[in-house]
Every structure is written in C-alpha cells, then in structure tokens.
Protein backbone atom coordinates (compact mmCIF):
# COMPACT_ATOMS: atom_id res chain seq x y z
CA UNK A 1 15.14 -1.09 -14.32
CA UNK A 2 12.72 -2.06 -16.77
CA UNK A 3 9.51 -0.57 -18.30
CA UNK A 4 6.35 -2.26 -17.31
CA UNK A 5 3.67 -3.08 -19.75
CA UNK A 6 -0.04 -1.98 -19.36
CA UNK A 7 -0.99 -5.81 -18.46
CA UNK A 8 1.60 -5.66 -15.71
CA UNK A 9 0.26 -2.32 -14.53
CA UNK A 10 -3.63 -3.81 -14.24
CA UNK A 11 -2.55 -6.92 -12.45
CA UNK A 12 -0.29 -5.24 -9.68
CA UNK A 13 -3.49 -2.69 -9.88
CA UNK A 14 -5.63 -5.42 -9.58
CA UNK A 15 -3.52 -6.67 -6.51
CA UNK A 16 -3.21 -3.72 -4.64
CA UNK A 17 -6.81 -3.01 -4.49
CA UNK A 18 -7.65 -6.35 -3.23
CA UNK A 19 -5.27 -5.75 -0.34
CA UNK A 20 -6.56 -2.57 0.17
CA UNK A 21 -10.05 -4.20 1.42
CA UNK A 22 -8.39 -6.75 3.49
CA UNK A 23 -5.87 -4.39 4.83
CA UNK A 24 -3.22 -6.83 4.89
CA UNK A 25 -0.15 -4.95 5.60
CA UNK A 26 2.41 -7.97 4.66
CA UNK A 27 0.55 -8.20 1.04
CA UNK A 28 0.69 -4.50 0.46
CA UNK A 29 4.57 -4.07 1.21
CA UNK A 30 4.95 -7.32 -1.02
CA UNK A 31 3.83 -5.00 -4.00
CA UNK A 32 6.41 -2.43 -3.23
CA UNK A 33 10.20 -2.40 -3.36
CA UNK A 34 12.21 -2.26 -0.56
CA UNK A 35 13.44 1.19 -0.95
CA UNK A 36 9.87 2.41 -2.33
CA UNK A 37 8.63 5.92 -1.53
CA UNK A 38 4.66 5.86 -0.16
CA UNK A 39 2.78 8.71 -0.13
CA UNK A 40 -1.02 8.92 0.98
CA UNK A 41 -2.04 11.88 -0.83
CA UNK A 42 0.14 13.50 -3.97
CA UNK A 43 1.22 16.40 -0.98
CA UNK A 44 2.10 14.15 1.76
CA UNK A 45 5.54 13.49 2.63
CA UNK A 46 6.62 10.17 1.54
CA UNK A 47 6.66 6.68 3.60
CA UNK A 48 10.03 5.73 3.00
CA UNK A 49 10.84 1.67 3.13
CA UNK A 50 8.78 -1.15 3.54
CA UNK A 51 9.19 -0.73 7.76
CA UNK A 52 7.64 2.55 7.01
CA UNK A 53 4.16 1.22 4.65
CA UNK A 54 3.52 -1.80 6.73
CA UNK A 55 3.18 0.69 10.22
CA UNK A 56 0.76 2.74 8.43
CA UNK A 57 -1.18 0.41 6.68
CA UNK A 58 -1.27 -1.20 10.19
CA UNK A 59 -2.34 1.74 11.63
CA UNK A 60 -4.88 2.95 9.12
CA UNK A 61 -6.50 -0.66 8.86
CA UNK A 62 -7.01 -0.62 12.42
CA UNK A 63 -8.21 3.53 12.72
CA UNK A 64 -10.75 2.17 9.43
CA UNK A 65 -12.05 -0.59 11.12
CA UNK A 66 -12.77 1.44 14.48
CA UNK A 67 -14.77 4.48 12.57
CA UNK A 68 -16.72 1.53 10.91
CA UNK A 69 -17.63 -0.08 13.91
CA UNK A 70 -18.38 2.98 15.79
C-alpha cells in the first residue's frame, strides 16, 4: 500500500463530509475499502466491512433525520 499525499487526504476529506450531510450510505462505503475498520468514536468497537458501515450509516441517517423532525 501506498502513502497518500496531503491533497489526496483533503479531497477524500472533502468527500466524506459531503456524504456525511446527505447520508448516502452507498457514497460513504465507496470511500472505504472493503476490509476497512469503522469506528464512531476513537473507543468504539470497530465496524468491520463495508456490509457493516453501510447498516449504520443507514441506521444513523434515518435515527438523525427522526430527532430533526421531531
């Protein structure tokens, strides 16, 4: 595997936090690899897999969206 640079670094940045306010599940596991380790907070256990980031982005898109409209 190679290093990334600091421009690559900004645009997948850039990328994730415009998927982030859409909530697009599909686009987020896009940025990730397949075997890529998720973790909400730094003491979380990790999402493992792509199966395993698109159910809780799905999830926490849709728990977002209901404390928003409540």
């Amino acid at each position: 595997m190679s290093a990334i640079t600091s421009s690559d670094f900004e645009d997948w940045l850039h990328k994730y936090g415009q998927v982030w306010e859409c909530g697009d599940a599909e686009s987020v596991i896009r940025l990730f690899t397949d075997d890529a380790n998720y973790y909400e907070t730094p003491v979380d256990k990790p999402m493992n897999g792509h199966d395993s980031v698109r159910r809780y982005w799905g999830e926490w898109w849709h728990r977002t969206k209901r404390e928003e409209d409540a």
